[in-house]
C-alpha atoms as a PDB file:
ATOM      1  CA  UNK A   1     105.849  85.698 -32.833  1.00  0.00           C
ATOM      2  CA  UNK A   2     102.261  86.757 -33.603  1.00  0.00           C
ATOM      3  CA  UNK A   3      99.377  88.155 -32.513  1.00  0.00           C
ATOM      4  CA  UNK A   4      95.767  88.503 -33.412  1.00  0.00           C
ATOM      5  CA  UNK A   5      93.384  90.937 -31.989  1.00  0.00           C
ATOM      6  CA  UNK A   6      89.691  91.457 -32.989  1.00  0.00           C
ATOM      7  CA  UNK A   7      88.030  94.668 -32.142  1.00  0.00           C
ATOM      8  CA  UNK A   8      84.944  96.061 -31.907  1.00  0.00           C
ATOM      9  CA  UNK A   9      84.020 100.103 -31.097  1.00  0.00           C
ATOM     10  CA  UNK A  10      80.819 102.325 -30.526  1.00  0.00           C
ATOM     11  CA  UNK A  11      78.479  99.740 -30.011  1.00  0.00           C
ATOM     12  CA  UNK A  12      75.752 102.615 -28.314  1.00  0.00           C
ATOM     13  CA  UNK A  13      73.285 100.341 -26.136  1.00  0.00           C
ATOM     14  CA  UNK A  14      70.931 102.885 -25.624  1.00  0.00           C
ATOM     15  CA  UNK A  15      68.265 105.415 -27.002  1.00  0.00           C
ATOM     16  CA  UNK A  16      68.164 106.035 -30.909  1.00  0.00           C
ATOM     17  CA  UNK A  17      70.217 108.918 -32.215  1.00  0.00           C
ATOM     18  CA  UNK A  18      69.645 111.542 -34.363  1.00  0.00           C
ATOM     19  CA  UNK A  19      71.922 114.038 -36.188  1.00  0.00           C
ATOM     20  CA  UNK A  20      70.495 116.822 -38.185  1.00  0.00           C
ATOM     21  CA  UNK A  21      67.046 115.241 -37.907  1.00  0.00           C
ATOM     22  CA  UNK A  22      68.372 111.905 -39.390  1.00  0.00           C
ATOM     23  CA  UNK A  23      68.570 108.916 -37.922  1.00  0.00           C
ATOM     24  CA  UNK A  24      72.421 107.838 -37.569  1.00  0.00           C
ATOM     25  CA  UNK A  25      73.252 105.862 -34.722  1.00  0.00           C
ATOM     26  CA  UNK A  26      71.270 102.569 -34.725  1.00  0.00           C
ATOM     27  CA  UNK A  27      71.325 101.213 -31.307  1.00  0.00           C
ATOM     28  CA  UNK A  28      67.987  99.096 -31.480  1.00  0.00           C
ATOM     29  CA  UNK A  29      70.402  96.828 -33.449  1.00  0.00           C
ATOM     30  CA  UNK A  30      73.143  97.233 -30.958  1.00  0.00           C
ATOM     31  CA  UNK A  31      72.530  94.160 -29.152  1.00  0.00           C
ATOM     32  CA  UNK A  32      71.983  91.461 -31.947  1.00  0.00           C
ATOM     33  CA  UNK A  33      75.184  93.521 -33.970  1.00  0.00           C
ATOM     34  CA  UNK A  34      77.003  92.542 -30.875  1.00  0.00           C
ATOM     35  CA  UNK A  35      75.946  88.997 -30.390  1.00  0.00           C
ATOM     36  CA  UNK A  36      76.931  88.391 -34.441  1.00  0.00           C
ATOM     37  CA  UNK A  37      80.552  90.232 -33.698  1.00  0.00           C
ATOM     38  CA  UNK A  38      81.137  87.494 -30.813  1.00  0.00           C
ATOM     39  CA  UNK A  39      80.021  84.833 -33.029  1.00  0.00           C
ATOM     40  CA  UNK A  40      82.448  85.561 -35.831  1.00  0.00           C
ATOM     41  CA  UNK A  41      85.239  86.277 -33.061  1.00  0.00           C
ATOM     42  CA  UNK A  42      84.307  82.444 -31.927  1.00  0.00           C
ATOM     43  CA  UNK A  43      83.854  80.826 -35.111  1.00  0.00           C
ATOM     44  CA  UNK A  44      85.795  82.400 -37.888  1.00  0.00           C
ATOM     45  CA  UNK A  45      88.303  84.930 -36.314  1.00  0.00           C
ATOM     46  CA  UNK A  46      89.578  83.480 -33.160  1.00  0.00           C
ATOM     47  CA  UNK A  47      91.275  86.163 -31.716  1.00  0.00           C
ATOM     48  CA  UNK A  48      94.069  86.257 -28.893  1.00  0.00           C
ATOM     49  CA  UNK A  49      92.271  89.052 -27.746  1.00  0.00           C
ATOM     50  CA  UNK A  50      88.994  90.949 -28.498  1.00  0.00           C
ATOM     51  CA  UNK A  51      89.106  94.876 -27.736  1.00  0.00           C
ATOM     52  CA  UNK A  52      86.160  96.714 -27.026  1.00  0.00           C
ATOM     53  CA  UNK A  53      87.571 100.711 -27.837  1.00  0.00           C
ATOM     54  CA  UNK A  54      84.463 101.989 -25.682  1.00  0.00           C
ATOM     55  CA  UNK A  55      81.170 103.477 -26.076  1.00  0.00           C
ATOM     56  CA  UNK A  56      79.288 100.984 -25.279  1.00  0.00           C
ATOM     57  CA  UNK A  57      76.283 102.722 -24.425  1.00  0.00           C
ATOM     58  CA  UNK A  58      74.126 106.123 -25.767  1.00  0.00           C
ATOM     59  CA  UNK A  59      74.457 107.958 -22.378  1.00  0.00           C
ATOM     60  CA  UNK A  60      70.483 108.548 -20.705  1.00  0.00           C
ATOM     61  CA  UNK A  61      70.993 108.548 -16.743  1.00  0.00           C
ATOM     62  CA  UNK A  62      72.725 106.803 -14.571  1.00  0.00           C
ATOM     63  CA  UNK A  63      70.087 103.465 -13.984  1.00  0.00           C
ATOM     64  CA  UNK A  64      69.991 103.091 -17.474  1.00  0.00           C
ATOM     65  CA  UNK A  65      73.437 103.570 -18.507  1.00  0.00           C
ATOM     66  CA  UNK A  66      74.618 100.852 -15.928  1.00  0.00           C
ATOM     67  CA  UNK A  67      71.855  98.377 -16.566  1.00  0.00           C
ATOM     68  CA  UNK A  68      72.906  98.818 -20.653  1.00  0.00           C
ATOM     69  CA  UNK A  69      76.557  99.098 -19.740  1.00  0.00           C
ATOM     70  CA  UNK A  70      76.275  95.556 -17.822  1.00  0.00           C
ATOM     71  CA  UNK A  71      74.330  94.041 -20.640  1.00  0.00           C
ATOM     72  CA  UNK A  72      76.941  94.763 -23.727  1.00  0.00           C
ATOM     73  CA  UNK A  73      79.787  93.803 -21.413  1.00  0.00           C
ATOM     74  CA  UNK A  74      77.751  90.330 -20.842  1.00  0.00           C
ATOM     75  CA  UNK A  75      77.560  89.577 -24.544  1.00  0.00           C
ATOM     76  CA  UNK A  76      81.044  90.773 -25.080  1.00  0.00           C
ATOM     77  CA  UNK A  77      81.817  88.159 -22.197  1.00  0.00           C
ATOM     78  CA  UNK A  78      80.866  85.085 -24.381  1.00  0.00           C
ATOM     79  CA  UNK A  79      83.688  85.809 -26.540  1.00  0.00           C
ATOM     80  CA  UNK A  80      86.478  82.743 -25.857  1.00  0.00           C
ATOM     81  CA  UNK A  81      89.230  85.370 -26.198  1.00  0.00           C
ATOM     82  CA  UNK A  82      90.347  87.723 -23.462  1.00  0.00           C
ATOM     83  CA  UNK A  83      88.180  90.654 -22.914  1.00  0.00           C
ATOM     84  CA  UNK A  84      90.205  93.949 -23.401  1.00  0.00           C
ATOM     85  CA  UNK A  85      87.928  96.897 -22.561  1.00  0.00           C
ATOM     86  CA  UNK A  86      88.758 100.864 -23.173  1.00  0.00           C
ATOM     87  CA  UNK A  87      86.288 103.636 -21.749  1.00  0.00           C
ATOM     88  CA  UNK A  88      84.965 105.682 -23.947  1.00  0.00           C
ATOM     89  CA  UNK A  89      83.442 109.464 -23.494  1.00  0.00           C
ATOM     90  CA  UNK A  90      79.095 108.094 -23.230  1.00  0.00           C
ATOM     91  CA  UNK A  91      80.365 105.236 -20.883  1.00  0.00           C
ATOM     92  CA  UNK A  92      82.039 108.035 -18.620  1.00  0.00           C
ATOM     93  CA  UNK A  93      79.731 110.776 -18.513  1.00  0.00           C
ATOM     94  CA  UNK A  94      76.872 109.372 -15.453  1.00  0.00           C
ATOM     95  CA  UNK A  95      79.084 105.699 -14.905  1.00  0.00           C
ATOM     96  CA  UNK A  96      82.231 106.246 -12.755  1.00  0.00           C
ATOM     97  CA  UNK A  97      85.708 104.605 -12.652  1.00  0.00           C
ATOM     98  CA  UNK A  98      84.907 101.940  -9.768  1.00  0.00           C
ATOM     99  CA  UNK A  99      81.213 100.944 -11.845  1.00  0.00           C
ATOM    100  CA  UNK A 100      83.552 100.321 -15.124  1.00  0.00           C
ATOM    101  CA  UNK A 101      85.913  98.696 -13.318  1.00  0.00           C
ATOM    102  CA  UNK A 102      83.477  96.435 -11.352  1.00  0.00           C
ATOM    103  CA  UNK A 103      81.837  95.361 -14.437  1.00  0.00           C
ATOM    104  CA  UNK A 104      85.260  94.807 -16.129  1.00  0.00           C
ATOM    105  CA  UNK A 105      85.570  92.070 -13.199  1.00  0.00           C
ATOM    106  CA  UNK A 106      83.488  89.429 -13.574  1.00  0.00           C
ATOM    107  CA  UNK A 107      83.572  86.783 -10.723  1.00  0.00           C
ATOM    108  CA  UNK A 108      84.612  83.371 -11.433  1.00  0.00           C
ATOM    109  CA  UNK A 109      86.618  84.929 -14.467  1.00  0.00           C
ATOM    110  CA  UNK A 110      89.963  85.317 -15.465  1.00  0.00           C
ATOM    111  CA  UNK A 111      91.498  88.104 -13.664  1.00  0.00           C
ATOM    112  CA  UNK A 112      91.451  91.548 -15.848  1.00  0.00           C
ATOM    113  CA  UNK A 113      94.610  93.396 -16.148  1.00  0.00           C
ATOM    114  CA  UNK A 114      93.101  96.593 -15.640  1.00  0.00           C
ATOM    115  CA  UNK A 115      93.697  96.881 -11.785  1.00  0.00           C
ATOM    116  CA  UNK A 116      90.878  98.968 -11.527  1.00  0.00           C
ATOM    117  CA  UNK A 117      92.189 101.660 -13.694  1.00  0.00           C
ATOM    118  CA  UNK A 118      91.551 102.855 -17.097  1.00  0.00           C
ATOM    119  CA  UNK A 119      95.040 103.168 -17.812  1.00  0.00           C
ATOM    120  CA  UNK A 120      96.656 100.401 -17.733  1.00  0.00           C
ATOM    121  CA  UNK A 121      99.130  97.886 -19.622  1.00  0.00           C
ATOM    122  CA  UNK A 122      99.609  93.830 -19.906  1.00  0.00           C
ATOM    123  CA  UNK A 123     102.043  91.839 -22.042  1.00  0.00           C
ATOM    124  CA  UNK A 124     100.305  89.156 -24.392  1.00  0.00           C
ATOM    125  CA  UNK A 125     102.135  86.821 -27.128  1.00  0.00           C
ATOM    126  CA  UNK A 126     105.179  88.967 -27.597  1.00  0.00           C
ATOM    127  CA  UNK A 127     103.681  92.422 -27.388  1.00  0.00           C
ATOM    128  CA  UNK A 128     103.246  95.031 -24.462  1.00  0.00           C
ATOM    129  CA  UNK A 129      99.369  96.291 -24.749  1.00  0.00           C
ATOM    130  CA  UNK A 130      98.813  99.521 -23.712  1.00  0.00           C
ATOM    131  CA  UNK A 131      94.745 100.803 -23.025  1.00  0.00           C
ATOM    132  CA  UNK A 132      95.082 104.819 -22.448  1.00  0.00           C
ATOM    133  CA  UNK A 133      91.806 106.870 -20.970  1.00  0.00           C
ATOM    134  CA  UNK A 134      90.932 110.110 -22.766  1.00  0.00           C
ATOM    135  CA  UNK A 135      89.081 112.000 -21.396  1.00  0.00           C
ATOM    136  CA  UNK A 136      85.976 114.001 -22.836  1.00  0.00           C
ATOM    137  CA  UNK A 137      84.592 117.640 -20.918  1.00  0.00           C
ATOM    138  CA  UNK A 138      81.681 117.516 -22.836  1.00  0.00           C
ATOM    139  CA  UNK A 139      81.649 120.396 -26.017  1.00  0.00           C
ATOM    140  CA  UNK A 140      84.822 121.307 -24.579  1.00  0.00           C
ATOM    141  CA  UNK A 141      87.811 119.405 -25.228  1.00  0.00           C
ATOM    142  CA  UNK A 142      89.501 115.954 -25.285  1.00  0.00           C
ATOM    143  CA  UNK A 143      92.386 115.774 -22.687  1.00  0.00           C
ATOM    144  CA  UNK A 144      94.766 113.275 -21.711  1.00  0.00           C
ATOM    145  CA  UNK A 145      95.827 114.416 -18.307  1.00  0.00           C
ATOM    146  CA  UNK A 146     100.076 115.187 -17.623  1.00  0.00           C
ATOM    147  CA  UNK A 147      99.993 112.462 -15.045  1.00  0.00           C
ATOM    148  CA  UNK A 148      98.661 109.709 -17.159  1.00  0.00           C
ATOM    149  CA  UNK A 149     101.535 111.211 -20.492  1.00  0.00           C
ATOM    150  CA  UNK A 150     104.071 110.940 -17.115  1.00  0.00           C
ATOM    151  CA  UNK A 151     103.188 107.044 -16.243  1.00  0.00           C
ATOM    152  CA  UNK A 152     103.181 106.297 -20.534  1.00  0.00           C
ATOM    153  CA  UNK A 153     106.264 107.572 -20.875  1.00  0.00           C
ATOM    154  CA  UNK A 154     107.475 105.228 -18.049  1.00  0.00           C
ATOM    155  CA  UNK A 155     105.758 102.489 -19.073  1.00  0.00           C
ATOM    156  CA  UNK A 156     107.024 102.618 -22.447  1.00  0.00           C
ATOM    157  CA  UNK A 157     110.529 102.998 -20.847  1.00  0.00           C
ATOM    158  CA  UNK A 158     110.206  99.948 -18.918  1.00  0.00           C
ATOM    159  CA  UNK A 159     109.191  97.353 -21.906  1.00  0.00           C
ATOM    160  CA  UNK A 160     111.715  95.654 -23.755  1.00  0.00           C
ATOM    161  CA  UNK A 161     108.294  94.763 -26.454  1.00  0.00           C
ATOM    162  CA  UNK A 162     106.754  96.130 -29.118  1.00  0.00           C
ATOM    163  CA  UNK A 163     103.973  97.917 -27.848  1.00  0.00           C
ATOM    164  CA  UNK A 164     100.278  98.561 -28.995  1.00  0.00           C
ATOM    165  CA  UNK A 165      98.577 101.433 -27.929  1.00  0.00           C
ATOM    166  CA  UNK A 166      94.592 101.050 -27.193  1.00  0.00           C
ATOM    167  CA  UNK A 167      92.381 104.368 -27.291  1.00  0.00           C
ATOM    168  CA  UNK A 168      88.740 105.827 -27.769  1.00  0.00           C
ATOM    169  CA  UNK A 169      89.527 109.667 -29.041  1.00  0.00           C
ATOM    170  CA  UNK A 170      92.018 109.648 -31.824  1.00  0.00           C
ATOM    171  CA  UNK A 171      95.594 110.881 -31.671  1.00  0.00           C
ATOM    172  CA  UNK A 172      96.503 111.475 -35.330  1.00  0.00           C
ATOM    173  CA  UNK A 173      95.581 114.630 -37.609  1.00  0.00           C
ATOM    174  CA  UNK A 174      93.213 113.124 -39.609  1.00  0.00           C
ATOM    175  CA  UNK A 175      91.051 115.789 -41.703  1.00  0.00           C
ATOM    176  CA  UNK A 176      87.331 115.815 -40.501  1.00  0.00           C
ATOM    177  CA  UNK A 177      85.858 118.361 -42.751  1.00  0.00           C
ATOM    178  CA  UNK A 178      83.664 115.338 -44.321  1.00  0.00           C
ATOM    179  CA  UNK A 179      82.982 113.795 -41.397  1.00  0.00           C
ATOM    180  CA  UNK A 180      79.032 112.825 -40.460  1.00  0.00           C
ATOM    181  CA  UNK A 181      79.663 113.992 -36.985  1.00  0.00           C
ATOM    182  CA  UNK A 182      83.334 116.118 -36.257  1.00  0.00           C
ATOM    183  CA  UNK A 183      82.854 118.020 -39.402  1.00  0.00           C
ATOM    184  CA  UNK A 184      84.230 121.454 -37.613  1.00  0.00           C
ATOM    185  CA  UNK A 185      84.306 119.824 -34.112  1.00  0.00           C
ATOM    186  CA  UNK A 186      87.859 118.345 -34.171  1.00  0.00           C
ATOM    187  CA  UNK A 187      87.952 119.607 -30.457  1.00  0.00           C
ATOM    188  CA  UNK A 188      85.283 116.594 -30.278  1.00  0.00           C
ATOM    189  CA  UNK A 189      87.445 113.819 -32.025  1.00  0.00           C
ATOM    190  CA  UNK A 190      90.774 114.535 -31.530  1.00  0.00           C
ATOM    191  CA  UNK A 191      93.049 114.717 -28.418  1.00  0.00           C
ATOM    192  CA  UNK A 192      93.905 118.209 -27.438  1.00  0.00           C
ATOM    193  CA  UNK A 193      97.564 117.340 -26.066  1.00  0.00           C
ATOM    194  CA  UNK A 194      97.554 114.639 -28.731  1.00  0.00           C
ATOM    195  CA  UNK A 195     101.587 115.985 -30.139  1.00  0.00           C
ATOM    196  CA  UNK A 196     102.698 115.460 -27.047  1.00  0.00           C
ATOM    197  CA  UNK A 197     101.459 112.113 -26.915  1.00  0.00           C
ATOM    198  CA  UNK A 198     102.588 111.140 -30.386  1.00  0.00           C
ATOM    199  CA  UNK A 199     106.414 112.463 -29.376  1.00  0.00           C
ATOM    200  CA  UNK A 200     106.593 109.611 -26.370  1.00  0.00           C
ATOM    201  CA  UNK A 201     105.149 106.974 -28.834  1.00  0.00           C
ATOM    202  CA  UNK A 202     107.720 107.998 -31.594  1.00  0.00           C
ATOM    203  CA  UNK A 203     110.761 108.649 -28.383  1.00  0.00           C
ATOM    204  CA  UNK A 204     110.083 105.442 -27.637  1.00  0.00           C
ATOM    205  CA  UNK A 205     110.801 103.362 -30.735  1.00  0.00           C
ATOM    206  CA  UNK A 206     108.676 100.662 -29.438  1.00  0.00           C
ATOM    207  CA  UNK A 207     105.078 101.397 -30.831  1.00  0.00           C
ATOM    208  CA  UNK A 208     103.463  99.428 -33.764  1.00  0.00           C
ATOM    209  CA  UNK A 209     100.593 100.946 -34.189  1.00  0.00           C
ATOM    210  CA  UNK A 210      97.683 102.695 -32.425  1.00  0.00           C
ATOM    211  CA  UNK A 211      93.647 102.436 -32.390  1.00  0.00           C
ATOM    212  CA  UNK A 212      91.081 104.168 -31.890  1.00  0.00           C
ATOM    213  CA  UNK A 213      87.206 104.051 -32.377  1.00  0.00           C
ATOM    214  CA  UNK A 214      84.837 107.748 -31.312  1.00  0.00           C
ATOM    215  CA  UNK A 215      84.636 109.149 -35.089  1.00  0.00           C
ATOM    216  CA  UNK A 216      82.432 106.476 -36.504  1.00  0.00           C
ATOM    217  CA  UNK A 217      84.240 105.557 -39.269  1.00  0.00           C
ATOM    218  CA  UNK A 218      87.127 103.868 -40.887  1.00  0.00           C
ATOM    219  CA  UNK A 219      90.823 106.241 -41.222  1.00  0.00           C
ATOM    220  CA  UNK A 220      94.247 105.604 -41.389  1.00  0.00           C
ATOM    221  CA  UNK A 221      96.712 108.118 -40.404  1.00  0.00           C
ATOM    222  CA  UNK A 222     100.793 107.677 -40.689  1.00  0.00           C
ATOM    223  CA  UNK A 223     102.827 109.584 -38.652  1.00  0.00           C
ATOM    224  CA  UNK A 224     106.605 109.378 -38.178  1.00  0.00           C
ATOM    225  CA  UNK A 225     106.604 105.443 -39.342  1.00  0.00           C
ATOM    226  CA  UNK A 226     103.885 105.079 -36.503  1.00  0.00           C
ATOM    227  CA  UNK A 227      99.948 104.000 -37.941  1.00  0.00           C
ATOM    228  CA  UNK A 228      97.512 105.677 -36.829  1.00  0.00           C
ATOM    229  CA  UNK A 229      93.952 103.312 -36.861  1.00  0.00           C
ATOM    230  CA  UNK A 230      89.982 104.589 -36.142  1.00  0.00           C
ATOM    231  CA  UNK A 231      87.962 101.501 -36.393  1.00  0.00           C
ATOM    232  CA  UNK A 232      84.374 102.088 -38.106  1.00  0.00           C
ATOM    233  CA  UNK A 233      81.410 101.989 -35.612  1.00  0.00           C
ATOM    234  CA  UNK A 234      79.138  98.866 -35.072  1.00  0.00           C
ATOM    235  CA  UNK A 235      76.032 100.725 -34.780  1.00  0.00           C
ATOM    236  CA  UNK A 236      76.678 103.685 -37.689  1.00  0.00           C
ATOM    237  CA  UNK A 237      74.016 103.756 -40.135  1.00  0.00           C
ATOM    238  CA  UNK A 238      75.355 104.004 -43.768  1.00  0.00           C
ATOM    239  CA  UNK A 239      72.922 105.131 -45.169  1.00  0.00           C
ATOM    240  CA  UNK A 240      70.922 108.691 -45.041  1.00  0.00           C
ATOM    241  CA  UNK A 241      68.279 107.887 -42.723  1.00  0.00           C
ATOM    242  CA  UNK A 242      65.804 105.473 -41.207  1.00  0.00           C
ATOM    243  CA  UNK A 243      65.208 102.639 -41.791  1.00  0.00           C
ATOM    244  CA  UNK A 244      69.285 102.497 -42.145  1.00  0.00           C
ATOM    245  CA  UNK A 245      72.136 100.358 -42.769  1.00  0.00           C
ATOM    246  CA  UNK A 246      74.328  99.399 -39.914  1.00  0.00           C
ATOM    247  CA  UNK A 247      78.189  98.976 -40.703  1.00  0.00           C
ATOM    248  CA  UNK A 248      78.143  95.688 -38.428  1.00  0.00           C
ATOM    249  CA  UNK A 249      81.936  96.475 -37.966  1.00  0.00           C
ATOM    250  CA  UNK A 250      84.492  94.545 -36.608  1.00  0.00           C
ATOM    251  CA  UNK A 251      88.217  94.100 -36.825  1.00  0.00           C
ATOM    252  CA  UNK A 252      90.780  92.274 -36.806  1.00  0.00           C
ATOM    253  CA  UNK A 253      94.908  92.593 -36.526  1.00  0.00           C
ATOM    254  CA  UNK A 254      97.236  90.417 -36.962  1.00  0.00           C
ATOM    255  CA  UNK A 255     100.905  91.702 -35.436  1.00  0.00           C
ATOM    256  CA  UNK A 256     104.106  89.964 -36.372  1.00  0.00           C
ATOM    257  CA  UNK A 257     107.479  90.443 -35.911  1.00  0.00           C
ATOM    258  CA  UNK A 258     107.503  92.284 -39.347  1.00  0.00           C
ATOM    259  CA  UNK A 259     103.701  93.108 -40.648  1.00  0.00           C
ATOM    260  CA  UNK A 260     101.477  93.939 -39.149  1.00  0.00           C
ATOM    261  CA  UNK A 261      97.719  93.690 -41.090  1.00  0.00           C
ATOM    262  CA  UNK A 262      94.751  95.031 -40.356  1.00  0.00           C
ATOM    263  CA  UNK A 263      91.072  94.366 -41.740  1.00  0.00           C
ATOM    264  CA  UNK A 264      87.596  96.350 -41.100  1.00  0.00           C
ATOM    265  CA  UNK A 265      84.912  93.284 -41.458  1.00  0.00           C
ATOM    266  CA  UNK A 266      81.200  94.067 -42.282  1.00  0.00           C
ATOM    267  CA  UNK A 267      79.379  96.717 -44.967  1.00  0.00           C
ATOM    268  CA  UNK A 268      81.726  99.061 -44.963  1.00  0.00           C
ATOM    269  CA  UNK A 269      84.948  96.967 -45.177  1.00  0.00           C
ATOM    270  CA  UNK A 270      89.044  98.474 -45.143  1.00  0.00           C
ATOM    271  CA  UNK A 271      92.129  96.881 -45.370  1.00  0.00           C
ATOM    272  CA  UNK A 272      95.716  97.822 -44.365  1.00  0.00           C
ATOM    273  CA  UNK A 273      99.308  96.335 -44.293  1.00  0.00           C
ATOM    274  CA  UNK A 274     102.399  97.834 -42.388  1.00  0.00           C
ATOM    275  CA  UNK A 275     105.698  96.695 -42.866  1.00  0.00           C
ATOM    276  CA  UNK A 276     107.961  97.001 -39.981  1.00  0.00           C
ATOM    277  CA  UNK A 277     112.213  97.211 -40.304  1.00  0.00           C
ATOM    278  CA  UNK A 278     113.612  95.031 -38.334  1.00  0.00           C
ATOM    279  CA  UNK A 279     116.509  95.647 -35.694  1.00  0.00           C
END
């Protein structure tokens, strides 16, 4: 039994962005960054699956957001593996539920597993995929509402799989005082009721690993046997300022019935391995 998954996160369609009067985020390569992603997933990867873990746009107003939003999810479309898409905190703030959904859906496609939700769960090759939605209240706080903890838990009750839990805001505890962007914003990055979410993953005993994207670059967290994953950003800029360096990241994961192995592709590369008891 195995499974690969490619992944791609923050991908920011949208207006250039600026932090601290420097020019982080950049989006004018967002497109062509995407277009190169799909053509390794094609050509070199070949995925099962390819996970977008949201952001695809730099928020602006609500024509631009859904005219951007629609034109990532078309590149991400050419992609021969199934299209697995998380929302992320700039694709929620002027684009609703039904317009991610809807775009999700393309006609004449293979039918998305999403239901129109975005929480949701599928099985592929051996493994039950969960996709969670956290939500952001913007400079406020990350939440995962009760009722979506309340359907996880009985989800996870109900597979007999491993699982593999999908995200944009992180879950784990990881230290942001040298992060770019979270450095004393943690409210920002991490999930507010995120212990209560780790003790149905661990009360489970079925979860393999979790990812994330949001904090624009690559971490690792452990907790109670249970990985913790933030994929890099596509669009971050690694160096200072303009003119920049995009990370050009993508992912990809290969889960077996006793490994599990992930690698960060592109400038600012990561790998990690997880071993997995068996029984």
């Amino acid at each position: 039994m195995a499974l690969k998954i490619g992944f791609v996160t923050d991908l920011h369609f949208g207006p250039e962005a600026y932090h601290d009067g420097k020019l982080r985020k950049l989006t004018h390569h967002a497109a062509e960054l995407t277009r190169a992603v799909v053509r390794r997933m094609n050509e070199e990867v070949r995925p099962d699956l390819l996970v977008n873990l949201g952001d695809d746009i730099e928020d602006e107003s609500r024509d631009a957001d859904l005219t951007r939003y629609g034109a990532c999810q078309e590149i991400l479309r050419t992609a021969s593996a199934e299209l697995v898409n998380v929302a992320g905190n700039h694709d929620t703030i002027h684009l609703t539920r039904e317009d991610l959904t809807r775009i999700w859906t393309p006609e004449g496609g293979r039918t998305p597993p999403h239901g129109g939700r975005l929480f949701y769960s599928f099985d592929r090759g051996g493994f039950h995929i969960v996709v969670l939605h956290t939500i952001e209240q913007k400079d406020v706080a990350v939440r995962i509402p009760e009722a979506q903890l309340a359907w996880l838990r009985d989800d996870l009750a109900r597979t007999t799989l491993p699982a593999i839990v999908l995200m944009h805001h992180s879950a784990s505890e990881q230290d942001l005082s040298d992060s770019m962007w979270f450095a004393g914003l943690a409210h920002l990055a991490l999930v507010k009721e995120r212990a209560e979410l780790r003790a149905i993953l661990e009360a489970s005993g079925k979860v393999r690993v979790v990812f994330n994207g949001h904090v624009h670059r690559n971490h690792l967290d452990i907790i109670a046997g249970i990985p913790y994953v933030t994929v890099q950003s596509l669009i971050e800029n690694l160096d200072e300022d303009a003119p920049g360096r995009p990370a050009s990241a993508c992912a990809v994961a290969v889960l077996e019935d006793a490994r599990t192995t992930v690698r960060v592709l592109g400038a600012d590369p990561a790998r990690y391995q997880f071993e997995h008891r068996r029984g």
